[in-house]
N, C-alpha and C. Protein backbone atom coordinates (compact mmCIF):
# COMPACT_ATOMS: atom_id res chain seq x y z
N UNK A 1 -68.60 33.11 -73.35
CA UNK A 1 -67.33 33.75 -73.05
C UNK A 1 -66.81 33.22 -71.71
N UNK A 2 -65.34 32.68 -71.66
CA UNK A 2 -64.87 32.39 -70.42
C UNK A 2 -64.59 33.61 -69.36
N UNK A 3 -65.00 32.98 -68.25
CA UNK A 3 -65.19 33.96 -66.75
C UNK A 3 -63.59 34.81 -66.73
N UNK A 4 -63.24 36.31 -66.52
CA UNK A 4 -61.94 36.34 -66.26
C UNK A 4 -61.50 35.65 -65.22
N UNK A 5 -59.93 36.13 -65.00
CA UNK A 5 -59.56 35.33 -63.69
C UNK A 5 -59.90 35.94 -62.23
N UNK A 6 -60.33 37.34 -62.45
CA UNK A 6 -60.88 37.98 -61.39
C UNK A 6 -62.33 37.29 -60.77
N UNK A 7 -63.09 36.94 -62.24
CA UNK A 7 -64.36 36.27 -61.72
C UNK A 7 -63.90 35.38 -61.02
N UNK A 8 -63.23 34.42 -61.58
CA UNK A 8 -62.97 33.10 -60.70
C UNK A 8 -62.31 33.33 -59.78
N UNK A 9 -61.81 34.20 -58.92
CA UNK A 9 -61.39 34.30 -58.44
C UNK A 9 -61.94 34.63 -56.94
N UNK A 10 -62.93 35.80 -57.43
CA UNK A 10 -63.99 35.99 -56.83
C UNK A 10 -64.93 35.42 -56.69
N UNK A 11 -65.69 34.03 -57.49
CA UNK A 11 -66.16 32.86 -57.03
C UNK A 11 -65.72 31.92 -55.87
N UNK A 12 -64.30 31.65 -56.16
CA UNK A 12 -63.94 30.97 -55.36
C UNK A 12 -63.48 31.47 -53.93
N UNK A 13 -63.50 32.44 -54.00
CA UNK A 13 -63.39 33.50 -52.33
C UNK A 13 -61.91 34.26 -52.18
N UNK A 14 -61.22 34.49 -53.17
CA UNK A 14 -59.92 34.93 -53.40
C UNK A 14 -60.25 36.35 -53.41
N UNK A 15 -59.42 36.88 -52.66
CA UNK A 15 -59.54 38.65 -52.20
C UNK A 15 -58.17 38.55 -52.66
N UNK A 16 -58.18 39.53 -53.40
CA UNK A 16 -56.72 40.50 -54.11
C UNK A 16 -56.12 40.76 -53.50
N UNK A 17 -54.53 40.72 -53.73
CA UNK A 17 -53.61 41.61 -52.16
C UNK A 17 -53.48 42.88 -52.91
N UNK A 18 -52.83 42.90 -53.68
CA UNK A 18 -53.41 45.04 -54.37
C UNK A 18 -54.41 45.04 -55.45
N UNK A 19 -55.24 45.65 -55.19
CA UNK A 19 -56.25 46.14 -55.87
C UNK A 19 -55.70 47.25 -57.37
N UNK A 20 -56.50 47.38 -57.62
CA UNK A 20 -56.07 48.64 -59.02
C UNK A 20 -55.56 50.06 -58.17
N UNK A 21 -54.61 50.46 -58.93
CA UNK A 21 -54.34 51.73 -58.09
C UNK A 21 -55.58 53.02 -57.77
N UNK A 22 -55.46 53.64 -56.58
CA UNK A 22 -56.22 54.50 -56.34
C UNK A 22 -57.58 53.53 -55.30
N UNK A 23 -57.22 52.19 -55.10
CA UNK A 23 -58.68 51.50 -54.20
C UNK A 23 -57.52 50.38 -53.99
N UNK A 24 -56.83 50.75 -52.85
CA UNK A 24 -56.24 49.44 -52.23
C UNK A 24 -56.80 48.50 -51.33
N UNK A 25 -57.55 49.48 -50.59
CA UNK A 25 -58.86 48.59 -49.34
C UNK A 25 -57.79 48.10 -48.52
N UNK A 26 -57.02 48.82 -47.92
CA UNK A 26 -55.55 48.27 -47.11
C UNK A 26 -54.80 47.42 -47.42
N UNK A 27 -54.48 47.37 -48.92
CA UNK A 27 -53.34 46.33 -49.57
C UNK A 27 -52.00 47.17 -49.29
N UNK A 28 -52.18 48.39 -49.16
CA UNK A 28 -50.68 49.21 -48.69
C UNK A 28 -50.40 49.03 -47.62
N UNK A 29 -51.26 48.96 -46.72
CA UNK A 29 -50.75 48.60 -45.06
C UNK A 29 -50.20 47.51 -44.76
N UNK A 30 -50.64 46.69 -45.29
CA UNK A 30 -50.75 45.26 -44.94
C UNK A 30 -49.31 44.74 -46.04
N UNK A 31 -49.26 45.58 -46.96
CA UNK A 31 -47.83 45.26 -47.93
C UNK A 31 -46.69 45.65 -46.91
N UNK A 32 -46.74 46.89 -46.40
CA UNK A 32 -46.30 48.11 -46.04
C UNK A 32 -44.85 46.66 -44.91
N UNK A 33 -46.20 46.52 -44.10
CA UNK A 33 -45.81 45.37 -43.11
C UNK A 33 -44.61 44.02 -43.31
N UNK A 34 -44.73 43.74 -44.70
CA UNK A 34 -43.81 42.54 -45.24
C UNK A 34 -42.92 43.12 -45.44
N UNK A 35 -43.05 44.46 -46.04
CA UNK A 35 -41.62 45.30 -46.59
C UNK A 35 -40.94 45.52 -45.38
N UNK A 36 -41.35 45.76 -44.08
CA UNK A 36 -40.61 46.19 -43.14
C UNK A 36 -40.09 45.37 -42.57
N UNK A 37 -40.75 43.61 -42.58
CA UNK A 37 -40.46 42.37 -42.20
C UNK A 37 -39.77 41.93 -42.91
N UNK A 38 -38.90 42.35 -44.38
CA UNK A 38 -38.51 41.56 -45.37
C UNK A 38 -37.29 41.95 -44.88
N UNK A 39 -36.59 42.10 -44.13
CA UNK A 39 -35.23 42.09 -44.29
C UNK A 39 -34.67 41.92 -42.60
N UNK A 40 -33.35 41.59 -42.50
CA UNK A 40 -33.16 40.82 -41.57
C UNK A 40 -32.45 41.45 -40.47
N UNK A 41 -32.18 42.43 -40.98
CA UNK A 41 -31.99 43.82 -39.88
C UNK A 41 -32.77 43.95 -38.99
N UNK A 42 -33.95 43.95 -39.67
CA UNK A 42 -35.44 44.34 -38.82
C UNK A 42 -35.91 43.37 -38.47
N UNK A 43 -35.80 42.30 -38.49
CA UNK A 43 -36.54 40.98 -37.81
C UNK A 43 -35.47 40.42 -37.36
N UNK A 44 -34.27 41.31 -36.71
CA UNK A 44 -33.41 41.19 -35.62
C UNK A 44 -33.87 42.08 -34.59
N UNK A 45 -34.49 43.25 -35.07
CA UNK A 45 -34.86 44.12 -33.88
C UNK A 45 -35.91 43.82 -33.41
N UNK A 46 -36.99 43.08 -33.75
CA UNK A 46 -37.80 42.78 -33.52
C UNK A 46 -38.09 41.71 -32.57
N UNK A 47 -36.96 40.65 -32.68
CA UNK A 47 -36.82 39.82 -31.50
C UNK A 47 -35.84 40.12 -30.57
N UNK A 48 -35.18 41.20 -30.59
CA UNK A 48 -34.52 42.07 -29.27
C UNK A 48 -35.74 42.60 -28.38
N UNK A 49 -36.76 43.44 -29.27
CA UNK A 49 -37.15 44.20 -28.32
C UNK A 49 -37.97 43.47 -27.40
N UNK A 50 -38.90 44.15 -26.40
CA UNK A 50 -39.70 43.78 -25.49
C UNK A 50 -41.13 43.71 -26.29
N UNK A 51 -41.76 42.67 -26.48
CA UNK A 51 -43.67 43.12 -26.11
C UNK A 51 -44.04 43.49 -25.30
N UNK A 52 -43.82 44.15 -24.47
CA UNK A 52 -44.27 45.41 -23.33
C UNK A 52 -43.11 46.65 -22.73
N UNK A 53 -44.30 47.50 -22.66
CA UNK A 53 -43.77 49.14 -22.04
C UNK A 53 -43.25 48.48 -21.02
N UNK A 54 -42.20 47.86 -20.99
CA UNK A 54 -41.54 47.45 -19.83
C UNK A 54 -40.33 48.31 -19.47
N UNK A 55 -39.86 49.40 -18.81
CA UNK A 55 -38.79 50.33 -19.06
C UNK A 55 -37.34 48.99 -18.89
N UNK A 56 -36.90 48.47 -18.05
CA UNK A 56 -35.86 47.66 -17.61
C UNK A 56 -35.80 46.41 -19.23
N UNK A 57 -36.69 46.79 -19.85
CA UNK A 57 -36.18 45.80 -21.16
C UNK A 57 -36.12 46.01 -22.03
N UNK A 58 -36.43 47.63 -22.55
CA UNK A 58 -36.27 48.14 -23.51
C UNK A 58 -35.07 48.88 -24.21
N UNK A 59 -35.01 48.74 -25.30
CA UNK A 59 -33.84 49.30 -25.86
C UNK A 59 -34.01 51.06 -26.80
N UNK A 60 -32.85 51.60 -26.35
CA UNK A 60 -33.01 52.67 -27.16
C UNK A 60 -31.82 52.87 -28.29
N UNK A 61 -32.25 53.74 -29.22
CA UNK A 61 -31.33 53.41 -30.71
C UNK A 61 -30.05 53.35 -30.46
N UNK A 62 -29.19 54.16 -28.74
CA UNK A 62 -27.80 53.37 -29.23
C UNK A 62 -27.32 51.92 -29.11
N UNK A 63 -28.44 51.52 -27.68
CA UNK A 63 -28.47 50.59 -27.20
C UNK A 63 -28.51 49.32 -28.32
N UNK A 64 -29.62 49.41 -29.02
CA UNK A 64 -29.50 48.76 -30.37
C UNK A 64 -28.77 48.70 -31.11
N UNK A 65 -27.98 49.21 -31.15
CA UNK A 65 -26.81 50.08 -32.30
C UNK A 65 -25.46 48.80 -31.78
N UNK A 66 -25.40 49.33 -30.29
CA UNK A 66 -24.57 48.35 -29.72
C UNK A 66 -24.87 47.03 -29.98
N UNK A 67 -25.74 46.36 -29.48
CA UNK A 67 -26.10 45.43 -29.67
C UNK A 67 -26.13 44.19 -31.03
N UNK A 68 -26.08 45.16 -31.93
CA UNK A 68 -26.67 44.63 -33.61
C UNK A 68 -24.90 44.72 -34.27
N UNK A 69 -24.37 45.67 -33.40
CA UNK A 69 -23.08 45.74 -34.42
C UNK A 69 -23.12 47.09 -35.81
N UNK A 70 -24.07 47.62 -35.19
CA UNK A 70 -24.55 48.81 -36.40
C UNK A 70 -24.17 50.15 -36.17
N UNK A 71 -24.79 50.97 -37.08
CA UNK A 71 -24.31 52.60 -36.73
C UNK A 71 -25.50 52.85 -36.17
N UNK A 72 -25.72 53.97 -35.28
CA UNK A 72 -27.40 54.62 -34.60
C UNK A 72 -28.01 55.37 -36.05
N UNK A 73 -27.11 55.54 -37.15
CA UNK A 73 -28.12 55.96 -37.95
C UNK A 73 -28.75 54.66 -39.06
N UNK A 74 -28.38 53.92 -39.14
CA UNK A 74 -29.24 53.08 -39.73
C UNK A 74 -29.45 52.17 -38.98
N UNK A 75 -29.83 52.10 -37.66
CA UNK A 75 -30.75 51.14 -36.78
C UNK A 75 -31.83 52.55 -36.51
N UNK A 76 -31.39 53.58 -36.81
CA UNK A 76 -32.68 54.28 -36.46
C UNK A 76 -33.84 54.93 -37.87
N UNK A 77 -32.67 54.19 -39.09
CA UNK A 77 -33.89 54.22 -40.13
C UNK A 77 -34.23 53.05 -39.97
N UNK A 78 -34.16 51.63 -39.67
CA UNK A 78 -34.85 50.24 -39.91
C UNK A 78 -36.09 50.88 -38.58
N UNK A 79 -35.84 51.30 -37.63
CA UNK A 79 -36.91 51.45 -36.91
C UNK A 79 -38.02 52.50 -37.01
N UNK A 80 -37.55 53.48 -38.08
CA UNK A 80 -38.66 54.55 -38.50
C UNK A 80 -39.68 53.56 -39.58
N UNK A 81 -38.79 52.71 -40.37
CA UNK A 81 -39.59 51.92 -41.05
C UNK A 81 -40.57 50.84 -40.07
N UNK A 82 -39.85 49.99 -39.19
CA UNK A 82 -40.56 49.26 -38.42
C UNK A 82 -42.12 50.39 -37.42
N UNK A 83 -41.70 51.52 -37.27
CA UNK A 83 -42.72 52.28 -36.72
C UNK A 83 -44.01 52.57 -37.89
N UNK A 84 -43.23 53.62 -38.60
CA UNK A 84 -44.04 53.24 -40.07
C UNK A 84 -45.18 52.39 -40.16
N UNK A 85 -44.50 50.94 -39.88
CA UNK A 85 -45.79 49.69 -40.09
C UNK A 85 -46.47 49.85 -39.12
N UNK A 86 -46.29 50.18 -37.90
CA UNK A 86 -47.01 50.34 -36.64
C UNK A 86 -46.55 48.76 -35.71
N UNK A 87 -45.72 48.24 -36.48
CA UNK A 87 -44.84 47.13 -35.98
C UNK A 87 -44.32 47.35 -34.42
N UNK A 88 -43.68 48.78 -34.15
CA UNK A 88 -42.77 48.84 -33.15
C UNK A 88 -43.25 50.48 -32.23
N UNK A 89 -43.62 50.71 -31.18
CA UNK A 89 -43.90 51.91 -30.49
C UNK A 89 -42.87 52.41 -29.99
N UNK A 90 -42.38 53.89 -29.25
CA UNK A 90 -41.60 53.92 -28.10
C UNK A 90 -42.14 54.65 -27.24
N UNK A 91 -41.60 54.97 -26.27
CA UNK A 91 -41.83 55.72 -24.87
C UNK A 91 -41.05 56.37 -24.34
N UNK A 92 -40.90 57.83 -24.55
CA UNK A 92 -40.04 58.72 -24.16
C UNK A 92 -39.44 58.70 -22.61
N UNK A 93 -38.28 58.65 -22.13
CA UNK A 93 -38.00 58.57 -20.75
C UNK A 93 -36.51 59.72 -21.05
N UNK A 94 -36.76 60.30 -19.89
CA UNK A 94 -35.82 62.05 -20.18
C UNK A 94 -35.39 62.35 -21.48
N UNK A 95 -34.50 61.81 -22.14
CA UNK A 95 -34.19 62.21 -23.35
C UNK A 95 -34.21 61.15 -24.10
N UNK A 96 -34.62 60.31 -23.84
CA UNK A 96 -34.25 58.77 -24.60
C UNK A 96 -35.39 58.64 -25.30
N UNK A 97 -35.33 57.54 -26.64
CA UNK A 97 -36.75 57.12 -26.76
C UNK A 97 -36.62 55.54 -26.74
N UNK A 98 -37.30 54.82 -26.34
CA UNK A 98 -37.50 53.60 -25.45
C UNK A 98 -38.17 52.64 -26.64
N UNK A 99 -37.95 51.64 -27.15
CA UNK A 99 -38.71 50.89 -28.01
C UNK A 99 -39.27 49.53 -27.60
N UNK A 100 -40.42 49.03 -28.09
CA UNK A 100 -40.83 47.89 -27.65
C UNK A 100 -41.93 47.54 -28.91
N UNK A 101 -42.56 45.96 -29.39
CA UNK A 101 -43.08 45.58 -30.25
C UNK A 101 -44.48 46.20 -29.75
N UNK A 102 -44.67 46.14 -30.57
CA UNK A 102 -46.55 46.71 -30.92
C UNK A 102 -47.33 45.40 -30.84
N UNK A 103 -47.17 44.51 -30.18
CA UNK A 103 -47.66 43.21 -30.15
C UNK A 103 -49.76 43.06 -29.95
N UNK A 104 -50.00 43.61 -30.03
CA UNK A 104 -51.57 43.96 -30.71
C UNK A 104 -51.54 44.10 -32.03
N UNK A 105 -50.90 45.02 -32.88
CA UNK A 105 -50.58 45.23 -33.78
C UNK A 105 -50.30 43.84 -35.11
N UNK A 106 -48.93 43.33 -34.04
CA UNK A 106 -48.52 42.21 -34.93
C UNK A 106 -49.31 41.02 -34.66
N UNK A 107 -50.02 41.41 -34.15
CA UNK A 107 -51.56 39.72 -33.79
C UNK A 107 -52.55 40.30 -34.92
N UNK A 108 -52.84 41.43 -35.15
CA UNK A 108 -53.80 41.21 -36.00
C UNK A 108 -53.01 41.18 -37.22
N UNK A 109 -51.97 41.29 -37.51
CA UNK A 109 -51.64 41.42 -38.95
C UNK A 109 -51.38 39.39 -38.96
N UNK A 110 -50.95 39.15 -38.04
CA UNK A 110 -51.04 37.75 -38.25
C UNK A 110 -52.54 36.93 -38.40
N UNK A 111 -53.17 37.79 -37.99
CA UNK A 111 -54.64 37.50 -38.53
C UNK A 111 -54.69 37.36 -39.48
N UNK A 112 -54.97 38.87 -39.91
CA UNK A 112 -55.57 39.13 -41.29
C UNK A 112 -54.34 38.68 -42.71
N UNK A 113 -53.43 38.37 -41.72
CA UNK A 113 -52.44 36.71 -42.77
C UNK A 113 -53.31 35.56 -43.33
N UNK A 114 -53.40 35.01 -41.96
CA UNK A 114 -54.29 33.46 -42.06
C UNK A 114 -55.52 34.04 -42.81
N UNK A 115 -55.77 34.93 -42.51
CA UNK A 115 -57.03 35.35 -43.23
C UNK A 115 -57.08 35.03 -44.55
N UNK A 116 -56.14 36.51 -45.00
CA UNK A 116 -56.39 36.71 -46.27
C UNK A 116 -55.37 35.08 -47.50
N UNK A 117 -54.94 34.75 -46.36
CA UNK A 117 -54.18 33.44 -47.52
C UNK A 117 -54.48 32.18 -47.09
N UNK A 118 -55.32 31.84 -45.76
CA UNK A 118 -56.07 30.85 -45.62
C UNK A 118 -55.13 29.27 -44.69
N UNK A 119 -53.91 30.07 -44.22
CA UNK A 119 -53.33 29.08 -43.75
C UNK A 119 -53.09 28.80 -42.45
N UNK A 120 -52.51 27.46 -42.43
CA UNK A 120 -52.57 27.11 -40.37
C UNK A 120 -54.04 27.22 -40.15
């Protein structure tokens, strides 16, 4: 009987990106992450913000709002999603909330990229 394609798959060192439902082994997180990267809203905010709690470079949702050409309510759902992934943190300052990249965050997911698909 020929090997399924899971065997061979698993011979050859191929790890699944979703698993069968109910045992993802972090195929949701790690999906979770592209979905929030897949669109270009959000990988505009993403190269606005700061990689560091830097207060003088950070932006807050109107600030963004301004910036992008958008309304504060949907730059502040692309960023519940970007938080969501753990993509983006903020830092409360009096009433504001302060945003900046999660850049630990987005190093290991660029890891466990090269990782799991073997490239660069």
């Amino acid at each position: 009987m020929k090997p399924s394609r899971r065997e061979r798959n698993s011979a050859a060192g191929v790890q699944p990106i979703v698993a069968r439902r109910g045992h993802q082994g972090g195929a949701d997180e790690f999906a979770m992450i592209f979905v929030a990267l897949g669109e270009s809203t959000r990988l505009a905010i993403m190269q606005l913000l700061p990689r560091q709690a830097v207060c003088k470079d950070m932006y807050n949702v109107v600030e963004l709002a301004q910036e992008l050409g958008l309304t504060q309510p949907t730059v502040s759902h692309h960023l519940k999603l970007l938080r969501e992934a753990r993509l983006v943190k903020c830092r409360r300052q009096c009433n504001s909330l302060y945003f900046y990249v999660n850049q630990p965050a987005v190093l290991r997911w660029m890891a466990e990229t090269k990782k799991r698909f073997g490239c660069c």
